[in-house]
Protein backbone atom coordinates (compact mmCIF):
# COMPACT_ATOMS: atom_id res chain seq x y z
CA UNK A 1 -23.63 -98.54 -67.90
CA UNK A 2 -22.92 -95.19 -67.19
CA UNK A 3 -25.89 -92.12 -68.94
CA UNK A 4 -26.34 -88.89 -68.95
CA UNK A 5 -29.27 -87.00 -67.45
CA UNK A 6 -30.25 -86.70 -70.87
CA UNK A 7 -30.43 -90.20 -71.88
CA UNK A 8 -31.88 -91.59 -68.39
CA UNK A 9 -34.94 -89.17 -68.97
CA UNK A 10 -35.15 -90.36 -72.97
CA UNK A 11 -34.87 -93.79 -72.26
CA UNK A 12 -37.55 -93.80 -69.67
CA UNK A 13 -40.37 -91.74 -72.13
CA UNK A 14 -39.66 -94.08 -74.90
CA UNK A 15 -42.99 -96.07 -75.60
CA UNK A 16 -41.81 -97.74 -79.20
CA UNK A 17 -38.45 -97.87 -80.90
CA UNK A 18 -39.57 -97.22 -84.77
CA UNK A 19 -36.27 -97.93 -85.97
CA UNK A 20 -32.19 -97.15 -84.57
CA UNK A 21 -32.74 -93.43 -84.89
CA UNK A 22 -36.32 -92.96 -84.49
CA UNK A 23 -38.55 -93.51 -81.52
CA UNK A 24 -42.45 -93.08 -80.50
CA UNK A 25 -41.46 -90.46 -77.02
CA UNK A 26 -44.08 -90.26 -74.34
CA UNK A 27 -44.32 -86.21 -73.31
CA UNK A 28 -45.52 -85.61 -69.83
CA UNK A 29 -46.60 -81.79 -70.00
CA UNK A 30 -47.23 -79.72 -73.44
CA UNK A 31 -47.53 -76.15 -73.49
CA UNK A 32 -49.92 -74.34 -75.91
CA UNK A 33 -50.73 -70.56 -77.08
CA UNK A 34 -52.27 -68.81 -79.26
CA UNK A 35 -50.26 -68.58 -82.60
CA UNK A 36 -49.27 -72.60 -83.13
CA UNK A 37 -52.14 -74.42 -81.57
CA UNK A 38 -55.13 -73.36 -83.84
CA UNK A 39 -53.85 -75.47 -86.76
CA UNK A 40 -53.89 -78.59 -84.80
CA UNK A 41 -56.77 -78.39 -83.14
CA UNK A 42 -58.40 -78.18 -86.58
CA UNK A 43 -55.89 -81.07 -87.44
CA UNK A 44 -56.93 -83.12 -84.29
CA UNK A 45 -60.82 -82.48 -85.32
CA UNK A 46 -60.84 -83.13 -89.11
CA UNK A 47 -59.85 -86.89 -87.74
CA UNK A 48 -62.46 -86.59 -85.12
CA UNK A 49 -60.29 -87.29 -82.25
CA UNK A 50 -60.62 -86.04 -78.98
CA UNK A 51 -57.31 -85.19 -76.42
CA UNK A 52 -56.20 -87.80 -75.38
CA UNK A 53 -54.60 -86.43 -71.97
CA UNK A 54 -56.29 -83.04 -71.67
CA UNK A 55 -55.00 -82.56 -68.24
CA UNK A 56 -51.21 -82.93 -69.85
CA UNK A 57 -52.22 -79.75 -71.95
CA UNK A 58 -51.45 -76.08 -70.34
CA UNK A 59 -52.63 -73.17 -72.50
CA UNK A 60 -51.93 -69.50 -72.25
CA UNK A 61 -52.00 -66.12 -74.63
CA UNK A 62 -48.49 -64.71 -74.69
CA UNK A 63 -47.08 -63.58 -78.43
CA UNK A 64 -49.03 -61.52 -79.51
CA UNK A 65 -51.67 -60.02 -77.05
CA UNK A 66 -51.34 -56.11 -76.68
CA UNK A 67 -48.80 -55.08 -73.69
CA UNK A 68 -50.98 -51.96 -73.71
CA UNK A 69 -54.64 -51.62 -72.08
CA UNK A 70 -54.80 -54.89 -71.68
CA UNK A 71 -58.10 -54.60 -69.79
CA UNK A 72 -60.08 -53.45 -72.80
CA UNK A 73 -61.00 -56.04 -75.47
CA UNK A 74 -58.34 -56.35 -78.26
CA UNK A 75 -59.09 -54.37 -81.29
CA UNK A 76 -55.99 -56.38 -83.98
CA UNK A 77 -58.49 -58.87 -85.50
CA UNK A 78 -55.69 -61.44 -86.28
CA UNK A 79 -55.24 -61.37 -82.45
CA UNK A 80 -58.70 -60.92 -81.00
CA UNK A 81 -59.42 -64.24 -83.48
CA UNK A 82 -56.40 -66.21 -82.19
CA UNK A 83 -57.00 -65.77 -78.62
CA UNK A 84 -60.91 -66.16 -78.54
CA UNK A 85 -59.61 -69.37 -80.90
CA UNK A 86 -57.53 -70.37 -78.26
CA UNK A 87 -60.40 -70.09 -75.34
CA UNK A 88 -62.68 -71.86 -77.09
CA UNK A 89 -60.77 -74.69 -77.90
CA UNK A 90 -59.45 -74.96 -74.64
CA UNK A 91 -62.97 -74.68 -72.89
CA UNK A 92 -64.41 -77.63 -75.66
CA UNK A 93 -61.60 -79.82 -75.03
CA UNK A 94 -61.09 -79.32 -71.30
CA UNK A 95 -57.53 -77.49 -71.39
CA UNK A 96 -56.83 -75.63 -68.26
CA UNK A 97 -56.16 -71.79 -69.82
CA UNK A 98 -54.37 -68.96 -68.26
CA UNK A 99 -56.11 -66.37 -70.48
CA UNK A 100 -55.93 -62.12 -70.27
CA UNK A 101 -56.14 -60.76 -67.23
CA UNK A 102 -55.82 -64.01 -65.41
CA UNK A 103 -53.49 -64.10 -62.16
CA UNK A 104 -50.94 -66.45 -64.02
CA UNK A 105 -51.12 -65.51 -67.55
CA UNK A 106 -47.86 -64.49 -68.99
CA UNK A 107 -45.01 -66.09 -71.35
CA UNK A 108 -45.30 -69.98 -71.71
CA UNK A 109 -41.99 -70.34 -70.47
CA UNK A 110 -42.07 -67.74 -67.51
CA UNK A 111 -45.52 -69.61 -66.12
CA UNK A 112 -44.64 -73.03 -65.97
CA UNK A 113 -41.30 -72.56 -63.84
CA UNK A 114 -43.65 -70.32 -61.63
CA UNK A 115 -46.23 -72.27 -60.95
CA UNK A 116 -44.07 -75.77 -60.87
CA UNK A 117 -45.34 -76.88 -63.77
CA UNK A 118 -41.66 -77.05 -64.76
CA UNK A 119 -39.86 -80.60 -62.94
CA UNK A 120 -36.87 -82.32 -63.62
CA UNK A 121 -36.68 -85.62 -65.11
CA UNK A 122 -40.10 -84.73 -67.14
CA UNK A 123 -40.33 -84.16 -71.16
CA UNK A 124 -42.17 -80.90 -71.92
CA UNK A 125 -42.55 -79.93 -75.67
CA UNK A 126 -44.47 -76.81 -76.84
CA UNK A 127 -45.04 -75.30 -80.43
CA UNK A 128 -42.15 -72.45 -79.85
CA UNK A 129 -38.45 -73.02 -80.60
CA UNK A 130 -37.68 -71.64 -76.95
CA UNK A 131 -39.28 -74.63 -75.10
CA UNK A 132 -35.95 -75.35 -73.86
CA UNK A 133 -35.96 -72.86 -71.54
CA UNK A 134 -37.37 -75.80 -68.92
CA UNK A 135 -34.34 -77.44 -69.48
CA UNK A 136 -32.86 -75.32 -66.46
CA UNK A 137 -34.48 -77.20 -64.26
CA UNK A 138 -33.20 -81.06 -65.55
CA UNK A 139 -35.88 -81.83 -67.84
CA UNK A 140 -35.99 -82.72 -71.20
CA UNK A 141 -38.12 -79.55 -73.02
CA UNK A 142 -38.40 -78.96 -76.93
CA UNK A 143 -40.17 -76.92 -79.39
CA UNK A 144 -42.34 -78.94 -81.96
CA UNK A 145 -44.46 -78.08 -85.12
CA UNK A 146 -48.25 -78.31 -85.77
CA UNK A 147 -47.98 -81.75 -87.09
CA UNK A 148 -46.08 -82.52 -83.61
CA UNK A 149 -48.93 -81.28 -81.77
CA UNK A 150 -51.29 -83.13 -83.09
CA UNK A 151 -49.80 -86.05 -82.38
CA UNK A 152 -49.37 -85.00 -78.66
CA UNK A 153 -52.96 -84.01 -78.83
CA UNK A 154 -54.03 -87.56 -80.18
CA UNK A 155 -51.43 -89.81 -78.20
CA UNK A 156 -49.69 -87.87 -76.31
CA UNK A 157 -46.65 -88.75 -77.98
CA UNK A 158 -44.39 -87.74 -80.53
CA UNK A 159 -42.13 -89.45 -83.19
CA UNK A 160 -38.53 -88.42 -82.79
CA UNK A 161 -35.42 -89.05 -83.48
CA UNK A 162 -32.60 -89.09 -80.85
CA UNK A 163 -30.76 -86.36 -80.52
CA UNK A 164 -26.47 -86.43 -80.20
CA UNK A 165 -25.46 -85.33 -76.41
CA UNK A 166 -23.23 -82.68 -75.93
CA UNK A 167 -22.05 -81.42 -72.97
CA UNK A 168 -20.80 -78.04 -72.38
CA UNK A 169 -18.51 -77.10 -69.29
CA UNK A 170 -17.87 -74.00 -67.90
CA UNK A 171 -14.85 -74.07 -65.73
CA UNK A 172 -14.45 -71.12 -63.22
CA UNK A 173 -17.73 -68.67 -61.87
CA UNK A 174 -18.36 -65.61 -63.87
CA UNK A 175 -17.40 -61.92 -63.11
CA UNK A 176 -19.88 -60.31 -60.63
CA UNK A 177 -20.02 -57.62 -63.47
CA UNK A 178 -21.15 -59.90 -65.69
CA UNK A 179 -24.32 -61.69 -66.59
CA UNK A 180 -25.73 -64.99 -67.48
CA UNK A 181 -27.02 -63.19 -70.83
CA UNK A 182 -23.06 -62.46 -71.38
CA UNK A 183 -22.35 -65.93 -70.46
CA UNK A 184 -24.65 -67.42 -73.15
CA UNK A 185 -23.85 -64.97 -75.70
CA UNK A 186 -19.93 -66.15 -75.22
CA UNK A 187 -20.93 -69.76 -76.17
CA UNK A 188 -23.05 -68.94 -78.87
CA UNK A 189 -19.80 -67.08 -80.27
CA UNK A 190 -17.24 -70.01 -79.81
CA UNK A 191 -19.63 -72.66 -80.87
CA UNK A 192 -21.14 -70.80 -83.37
CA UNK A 193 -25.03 -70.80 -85.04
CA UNK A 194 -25.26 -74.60 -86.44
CA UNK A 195 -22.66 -75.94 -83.65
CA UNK A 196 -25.19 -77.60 -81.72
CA UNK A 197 -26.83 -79.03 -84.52
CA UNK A 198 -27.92 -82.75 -83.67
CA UNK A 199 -27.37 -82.22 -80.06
CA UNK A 200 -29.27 -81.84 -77.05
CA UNK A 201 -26.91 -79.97 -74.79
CA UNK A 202 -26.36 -80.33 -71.12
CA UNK A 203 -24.39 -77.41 -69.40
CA UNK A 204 -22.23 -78.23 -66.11
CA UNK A 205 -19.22 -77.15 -64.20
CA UNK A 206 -19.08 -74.79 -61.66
CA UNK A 207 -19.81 -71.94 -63.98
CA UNK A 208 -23.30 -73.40 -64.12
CA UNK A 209 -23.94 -74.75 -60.43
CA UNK A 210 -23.47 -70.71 -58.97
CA UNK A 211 -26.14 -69.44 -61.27
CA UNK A 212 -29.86 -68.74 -59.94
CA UNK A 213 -32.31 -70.94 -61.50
CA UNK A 214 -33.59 -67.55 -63.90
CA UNK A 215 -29.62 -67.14 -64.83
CA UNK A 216 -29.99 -71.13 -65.99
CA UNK A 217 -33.26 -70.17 -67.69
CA UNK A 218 -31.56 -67.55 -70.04
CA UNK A 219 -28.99 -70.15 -70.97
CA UNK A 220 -31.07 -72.82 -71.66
CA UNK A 221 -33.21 -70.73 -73.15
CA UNK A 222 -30.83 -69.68 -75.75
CA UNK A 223 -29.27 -72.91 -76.42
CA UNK A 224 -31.13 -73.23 -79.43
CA UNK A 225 -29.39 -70.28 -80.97
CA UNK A 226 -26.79 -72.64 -81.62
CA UNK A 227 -28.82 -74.98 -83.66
CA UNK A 228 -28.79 -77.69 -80.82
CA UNK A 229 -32.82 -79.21 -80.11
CA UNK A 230 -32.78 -78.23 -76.70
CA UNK A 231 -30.63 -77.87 -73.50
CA UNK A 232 -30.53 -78.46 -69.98
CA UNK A 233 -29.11 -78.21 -66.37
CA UNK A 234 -28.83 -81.14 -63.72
CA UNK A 235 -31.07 -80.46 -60.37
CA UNK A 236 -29.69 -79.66 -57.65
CA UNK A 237 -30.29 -77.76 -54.56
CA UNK A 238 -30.55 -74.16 -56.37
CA UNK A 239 -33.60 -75.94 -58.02
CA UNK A 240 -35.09 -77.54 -55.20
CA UNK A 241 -34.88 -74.08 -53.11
CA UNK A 242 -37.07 -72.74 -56.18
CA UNK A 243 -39.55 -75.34 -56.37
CA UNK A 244 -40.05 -76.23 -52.57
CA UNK A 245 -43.09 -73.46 -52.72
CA UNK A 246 -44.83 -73.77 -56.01
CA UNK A 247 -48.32 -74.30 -55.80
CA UNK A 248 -48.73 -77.75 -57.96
CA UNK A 249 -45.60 -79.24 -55.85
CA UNK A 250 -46.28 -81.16 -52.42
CA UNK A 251 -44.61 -80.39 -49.21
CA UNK A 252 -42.95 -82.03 -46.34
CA UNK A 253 -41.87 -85.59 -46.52
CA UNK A 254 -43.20 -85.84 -50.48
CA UNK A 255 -41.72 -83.20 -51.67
CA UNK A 256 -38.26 -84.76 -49.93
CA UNK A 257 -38.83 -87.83 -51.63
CA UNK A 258 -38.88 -85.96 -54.72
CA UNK A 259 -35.67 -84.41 -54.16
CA UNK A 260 -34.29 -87.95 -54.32
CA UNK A 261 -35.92 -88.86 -56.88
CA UNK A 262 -34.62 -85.57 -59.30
CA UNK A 263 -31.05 -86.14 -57.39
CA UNK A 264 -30.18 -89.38 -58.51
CA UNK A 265 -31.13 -88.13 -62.45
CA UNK A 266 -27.76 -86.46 -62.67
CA UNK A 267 -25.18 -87.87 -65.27
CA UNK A 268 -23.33 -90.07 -63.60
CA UNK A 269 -19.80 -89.89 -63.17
CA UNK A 270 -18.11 -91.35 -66.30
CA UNK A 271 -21.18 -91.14 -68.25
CA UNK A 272 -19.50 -89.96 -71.94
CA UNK A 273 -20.85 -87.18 -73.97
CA UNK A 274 -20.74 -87.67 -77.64
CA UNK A 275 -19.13 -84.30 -77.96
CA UNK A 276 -17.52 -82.20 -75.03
CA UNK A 277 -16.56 -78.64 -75.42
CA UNK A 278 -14.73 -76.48 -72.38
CA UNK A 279 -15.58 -72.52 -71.53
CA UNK A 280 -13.19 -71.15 -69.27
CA UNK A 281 -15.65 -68.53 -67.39
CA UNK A 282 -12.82 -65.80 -66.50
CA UNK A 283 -12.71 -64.98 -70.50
CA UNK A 284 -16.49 -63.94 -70.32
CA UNK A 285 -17.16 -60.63 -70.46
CA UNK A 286 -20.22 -58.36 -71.06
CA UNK A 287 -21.35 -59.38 -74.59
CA UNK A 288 -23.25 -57.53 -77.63
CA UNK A 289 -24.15 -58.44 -80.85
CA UNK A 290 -23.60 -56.47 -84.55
CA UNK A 291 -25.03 -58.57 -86.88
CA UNK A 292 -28.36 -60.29 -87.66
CA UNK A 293 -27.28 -63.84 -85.72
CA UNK A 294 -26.65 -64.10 -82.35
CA UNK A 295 -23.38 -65.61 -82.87
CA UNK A 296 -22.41 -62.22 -84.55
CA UNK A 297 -21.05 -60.74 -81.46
CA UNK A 298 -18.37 -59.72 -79.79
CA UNK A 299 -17.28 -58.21 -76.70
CA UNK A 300 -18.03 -54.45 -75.27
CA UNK A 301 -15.02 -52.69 -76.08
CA UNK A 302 -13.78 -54.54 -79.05
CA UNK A 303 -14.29 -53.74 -82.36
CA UNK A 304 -16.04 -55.41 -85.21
CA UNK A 305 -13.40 -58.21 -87.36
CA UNK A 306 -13.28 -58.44 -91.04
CA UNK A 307 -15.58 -61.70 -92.19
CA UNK A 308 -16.80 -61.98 -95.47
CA UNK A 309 -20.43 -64.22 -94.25
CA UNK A 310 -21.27 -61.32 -92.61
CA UNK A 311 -21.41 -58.50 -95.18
CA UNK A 312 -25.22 -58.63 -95.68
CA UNK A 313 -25.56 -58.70 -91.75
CA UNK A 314 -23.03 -55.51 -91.40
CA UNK A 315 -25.05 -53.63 -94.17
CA UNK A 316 -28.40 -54.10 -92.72
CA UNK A 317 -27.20 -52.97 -89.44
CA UNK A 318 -25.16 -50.08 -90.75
CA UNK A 319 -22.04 -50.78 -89.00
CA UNK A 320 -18.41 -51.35 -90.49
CA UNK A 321 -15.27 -53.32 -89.77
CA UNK A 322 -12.99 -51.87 -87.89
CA UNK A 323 -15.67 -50.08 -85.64
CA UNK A 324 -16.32 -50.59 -81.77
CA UNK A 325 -20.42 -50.26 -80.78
CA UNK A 326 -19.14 -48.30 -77.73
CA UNK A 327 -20.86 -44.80 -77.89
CA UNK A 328 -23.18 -45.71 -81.25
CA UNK A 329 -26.46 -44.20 -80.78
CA UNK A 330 -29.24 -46.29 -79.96
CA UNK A 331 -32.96 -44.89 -80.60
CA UNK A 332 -34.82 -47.92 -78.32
CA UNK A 333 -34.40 -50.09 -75.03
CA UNK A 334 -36.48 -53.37 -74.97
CA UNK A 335 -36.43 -55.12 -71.41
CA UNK A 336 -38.14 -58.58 -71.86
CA UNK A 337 -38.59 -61.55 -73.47
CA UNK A 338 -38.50 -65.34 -72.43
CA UNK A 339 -34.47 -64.89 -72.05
CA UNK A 340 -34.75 -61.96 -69.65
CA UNK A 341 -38.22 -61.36 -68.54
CA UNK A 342 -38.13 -62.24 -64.89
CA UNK A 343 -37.74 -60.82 -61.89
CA UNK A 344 -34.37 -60.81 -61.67
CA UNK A 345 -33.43 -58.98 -64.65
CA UNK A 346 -36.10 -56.40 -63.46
CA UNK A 347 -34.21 -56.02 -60.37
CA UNK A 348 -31.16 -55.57 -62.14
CA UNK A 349 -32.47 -52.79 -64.57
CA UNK A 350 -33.90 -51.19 -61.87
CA UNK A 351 -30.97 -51.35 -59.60
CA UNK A 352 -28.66 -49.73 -62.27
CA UNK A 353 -30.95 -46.49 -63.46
CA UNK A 354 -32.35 -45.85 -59.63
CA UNK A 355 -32.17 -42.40 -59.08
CA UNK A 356 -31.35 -41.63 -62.62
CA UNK A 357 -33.60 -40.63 -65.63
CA UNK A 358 -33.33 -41.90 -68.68
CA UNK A 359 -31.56 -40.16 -72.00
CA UNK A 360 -33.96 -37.93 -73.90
CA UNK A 361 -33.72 -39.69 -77.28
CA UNK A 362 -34.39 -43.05 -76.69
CA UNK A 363 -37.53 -44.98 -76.03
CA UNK A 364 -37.39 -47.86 -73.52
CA UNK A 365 -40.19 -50.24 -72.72
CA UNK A 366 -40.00 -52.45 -70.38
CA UNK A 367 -42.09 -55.70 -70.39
CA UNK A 368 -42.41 -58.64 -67.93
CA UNK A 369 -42.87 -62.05 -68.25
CA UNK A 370 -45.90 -62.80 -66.46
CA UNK A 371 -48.71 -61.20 -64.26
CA UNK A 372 -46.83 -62.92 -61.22
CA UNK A 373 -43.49 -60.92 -62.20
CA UNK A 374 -45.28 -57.49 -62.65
CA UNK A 375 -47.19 -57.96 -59.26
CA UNK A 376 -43.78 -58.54 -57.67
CA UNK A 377 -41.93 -56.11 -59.51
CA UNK A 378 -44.89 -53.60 -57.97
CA UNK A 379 -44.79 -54.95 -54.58
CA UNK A 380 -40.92 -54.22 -54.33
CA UNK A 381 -40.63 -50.67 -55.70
CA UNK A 382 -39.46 -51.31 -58.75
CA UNK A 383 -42.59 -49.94 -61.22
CA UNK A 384 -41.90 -46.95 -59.18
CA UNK A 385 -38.22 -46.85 -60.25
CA UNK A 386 -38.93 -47.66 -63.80
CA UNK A 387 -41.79 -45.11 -64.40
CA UNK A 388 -39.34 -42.26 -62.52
CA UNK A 389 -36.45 -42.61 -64.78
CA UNK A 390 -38.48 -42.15 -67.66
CA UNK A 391 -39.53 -45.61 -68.66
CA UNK A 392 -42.81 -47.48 -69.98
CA UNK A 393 -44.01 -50.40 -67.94
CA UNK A 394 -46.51 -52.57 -69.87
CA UNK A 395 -48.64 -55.41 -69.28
CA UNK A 396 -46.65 -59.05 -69.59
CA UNK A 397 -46.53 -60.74 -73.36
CA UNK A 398 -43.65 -61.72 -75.82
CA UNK A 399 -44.56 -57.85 -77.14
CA UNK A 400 -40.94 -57.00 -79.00
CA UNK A 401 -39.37 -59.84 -78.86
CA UNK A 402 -41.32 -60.81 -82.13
CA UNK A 403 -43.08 -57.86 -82.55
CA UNK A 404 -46.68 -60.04 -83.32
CA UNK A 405 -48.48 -57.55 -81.52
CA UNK A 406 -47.97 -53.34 -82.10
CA UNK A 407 -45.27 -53.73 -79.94
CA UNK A 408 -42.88 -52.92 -83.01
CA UNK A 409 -39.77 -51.34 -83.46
CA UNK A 410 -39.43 -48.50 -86.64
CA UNK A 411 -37.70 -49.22 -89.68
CA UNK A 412 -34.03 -48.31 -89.66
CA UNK A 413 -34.04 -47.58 -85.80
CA UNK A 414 -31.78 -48.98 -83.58
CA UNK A 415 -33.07 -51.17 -80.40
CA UNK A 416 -30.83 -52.52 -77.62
CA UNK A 417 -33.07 -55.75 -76.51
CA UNK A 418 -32.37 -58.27 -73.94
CA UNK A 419 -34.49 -61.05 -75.80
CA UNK A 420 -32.86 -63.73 -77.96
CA UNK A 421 -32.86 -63.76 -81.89
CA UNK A 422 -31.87 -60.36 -83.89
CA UNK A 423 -32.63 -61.35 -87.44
CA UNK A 424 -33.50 -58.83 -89.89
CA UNK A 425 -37.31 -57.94 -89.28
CA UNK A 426 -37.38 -59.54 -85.85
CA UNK A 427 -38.61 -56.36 -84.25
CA UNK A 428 -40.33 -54.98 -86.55
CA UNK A 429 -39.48 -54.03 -90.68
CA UNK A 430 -36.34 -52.71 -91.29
CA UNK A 431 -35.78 -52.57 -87.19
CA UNK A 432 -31.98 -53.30 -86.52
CA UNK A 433 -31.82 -55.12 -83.03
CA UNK A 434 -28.21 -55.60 -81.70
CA UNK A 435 -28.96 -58.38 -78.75
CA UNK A 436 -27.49 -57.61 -74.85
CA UNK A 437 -27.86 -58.39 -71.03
CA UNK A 438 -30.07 -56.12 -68.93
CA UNK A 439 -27.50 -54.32 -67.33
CA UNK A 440 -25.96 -53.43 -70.99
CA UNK A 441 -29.26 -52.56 -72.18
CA UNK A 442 -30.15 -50.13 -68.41
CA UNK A 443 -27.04 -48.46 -68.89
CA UNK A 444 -27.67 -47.36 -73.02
CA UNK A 445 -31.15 -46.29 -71.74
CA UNK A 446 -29.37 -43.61 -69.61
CA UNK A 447 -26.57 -42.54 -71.93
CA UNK A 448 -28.70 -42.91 -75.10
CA UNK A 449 -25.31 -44.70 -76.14
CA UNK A 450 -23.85 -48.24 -75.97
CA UNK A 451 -21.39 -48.25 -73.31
CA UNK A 452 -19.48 -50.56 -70.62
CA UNK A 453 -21.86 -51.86 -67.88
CA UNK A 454 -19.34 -52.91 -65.42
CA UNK A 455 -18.63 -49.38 -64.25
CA UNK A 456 -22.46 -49.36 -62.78
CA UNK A 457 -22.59 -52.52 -61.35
């Protein structure tokens, strides 16, 4: 019988069938930091159970750690207690930990692709929503709760229930003026915030296969913007080219075998999706949100459409119908995130405001994902670039994509980000965050305005 990727990987994790719906799911890798974790350790103790699998567990500090003087000790007591909480549990139950200042610290979901932590055919669950980032790279990855954790702690299992497949095509390759963040943000729109409920989503089609591995990050990584558990990409040899020199991979003839082994996950042929939709890629164009949902968007140069769900979103943002975001002042920049944190997007920023400096009213801070990205980003120039056209550079963490740490956007001010959720508060109280690719976000840094990308890139 013919399966999807999705269903080959489920069907080999599953350890007990509770009942039609609900099964006992083995998880081969969980990710922990410092915000979720300290409930279920507690949880996990007040049984007096050990880890089960320690060596399955892979901690790091990433929401809300300062971005700023990161070398000094942290003086925000709610932090300072969450990560020493987090080192101390990891060092009594044997957890390897990727804490400040380490080599590899950085975002959850940045560090495992890096260090090839991240496989196909795997399940990966973590207590954050964006878990499914991984999914880029054929794996099944999810975000659980406390309760969740515990039970991957204890057993390293959880109880699930299946998720509905859906499978999303994109027909066609993208504009080179536009960006996988554009791409996303397109999908979001036509499928809309709860259209993925139910679903774990795989995305295909040639739209898909000419992305980089980061591009398929940012769309997996926002799949869950459209209420759907997770999402994910079949391997193929984009992913193999990234993993072939991670450090916890093997080389040669293993890592060949390997490659067979991920290959032959793929959906097969006929395999039938419970749901299908099409997205013809030569519609996409760059994409920006005016509300306080990502699927509250619409494209550069249009202007905002009359809809009566979205008056509370409208008034919080202080925009109207009948209004393009073309030329609105902005008052911040964020470049960051688990959507657009990488290297990639750095080099993209950079490549657009080289040589430029940056407009006098607007802040713009600029954030990566891991110590590994802001060593390369270094190495190659672009720090240099950045800190030239007027920009701040900080140290990696989530910083203001959640604004946990004092990374925090005023009230009432106006930030273009390139992270993924824009909800009132997100950034900070009262902060109005309207959501956008790097390139969108680079080119308002140097106008102090919203305006078309395309004509810089």
């Amino acid at each position: 019988m013919s399966q999807t990727i999705f269903e080959k990987i489920w069907n080999a994790r599953v350890v007990k069938k509770i009942s039609e719906e609900l099964d006992v799911l083995y998880i081969d890798k969980h990710f922990i930091h410092e915000v979720t974790s300290p409930q279920a350790f507690n949880g996990l103790e007040n049984k007096n159970l050990n880890l089960f699998r320690p060596a399955q567990t892979i901690a790091t500090v990433d929401h809300n750690i300062p971005t700023k003087k990161q070398h000094l000790p942290i003086q925000d007591p709610l932090s300072k207690l969450q990560v020493s909480t987090l080192e101390n549990n990891c060092a009594k139950h044997e957890v390897k930990y990727y804490g400040i200042g380490d080599q590899h610290n950085g975002i959850v979901h940045v560090i495992g692709p890096e260090l090839g932590l991240t496989q196909p055919g795997i399940t990966i669950v973590c207590g954050d929503s964006h878990t499914s980032t991984h999914g880029a790279f054929g794996c099944i990855a999810f975000g659980i709760g406390a309760t969740q954790i515990q039970q991957v702690f204890a057993a390293q299992c959880v109880i699930m229930s299946r998720p509905k497949t859906l499978g999303i095509e994109v027909k066609g390759i993208i504009n080179s003026k536009v960006t996988a963040k554009d791409l996303i943000l397109h999908i979001i729109k036509k499928v809309g915030v709860n259209g993925g409920a139910g679903y774990f989503i795989e995305f295909f089609g040639e739209g898909i296969t000419h992305l980089s591995m980061e591009e398929r990050m940012t769309i997996c990584n926002m799949s869950i913007e459209m209420g759907a558990r997770g999402g994910l990409v079949g391997p193929d040899e984009t992913t193999y080219q990234y993993l072939e020199d991670k450090p916890t991979l093997p080389k040669g003839k293993a890592f060949e075998k390997l490659k067979e082994k991920w290959t032959a996950l793929n959906s097969d042929k006929n395999a039938v999706f419970d749901k299908k939709i099409t997205i013809h890629a030569e519609y996409v164009e760059p994409m920006i949100t005016y509300g306080t949902s990502p699927d509250q968007s619409i494209r550069i140069n249009d202007i905002i459409t009359k809809k009566n769900k979205e008056t509370d979103a409208l008034k919080y943002m202080n925009f109207k119908v009948g209004e393009s975001l073309i030329d609105k002042k902005i008052n911040y920049v964020f470049i960051g995130s688990c959507t657009n944190g990488r290297i990639e997007d750095l080099r993209l920023v950079a490549k657009i405001i080289k040589g430029k400096r940056k407009a006098k009213s607007v802040k713009m801070w600029i954030v990566p994902g891991s110590q590994i990205v802001s060593k390369q980003a270094a190495n190659e120039g672009l720090v240099e670039i950045f800190k030239s056209f007027g920009a701040e550079f900080r140290s990696p963490g989530c910083s203001a994509c959640l604004a946990m740490n004092d990374d925090k956007i005023p009230m009432g001010a106006l930030c273009i980000s390139t992270s993924n959720r824009n909800y009132e508060g997100r950034q900070g109280k009262g902060a109005r965050t309207i959501l956008a690719s790097p390139a969108t976000a680079a080119v308002a840094a140097i106008h102090g305005t919203i305006k078309d990308p395309r004509q810089y890139l």
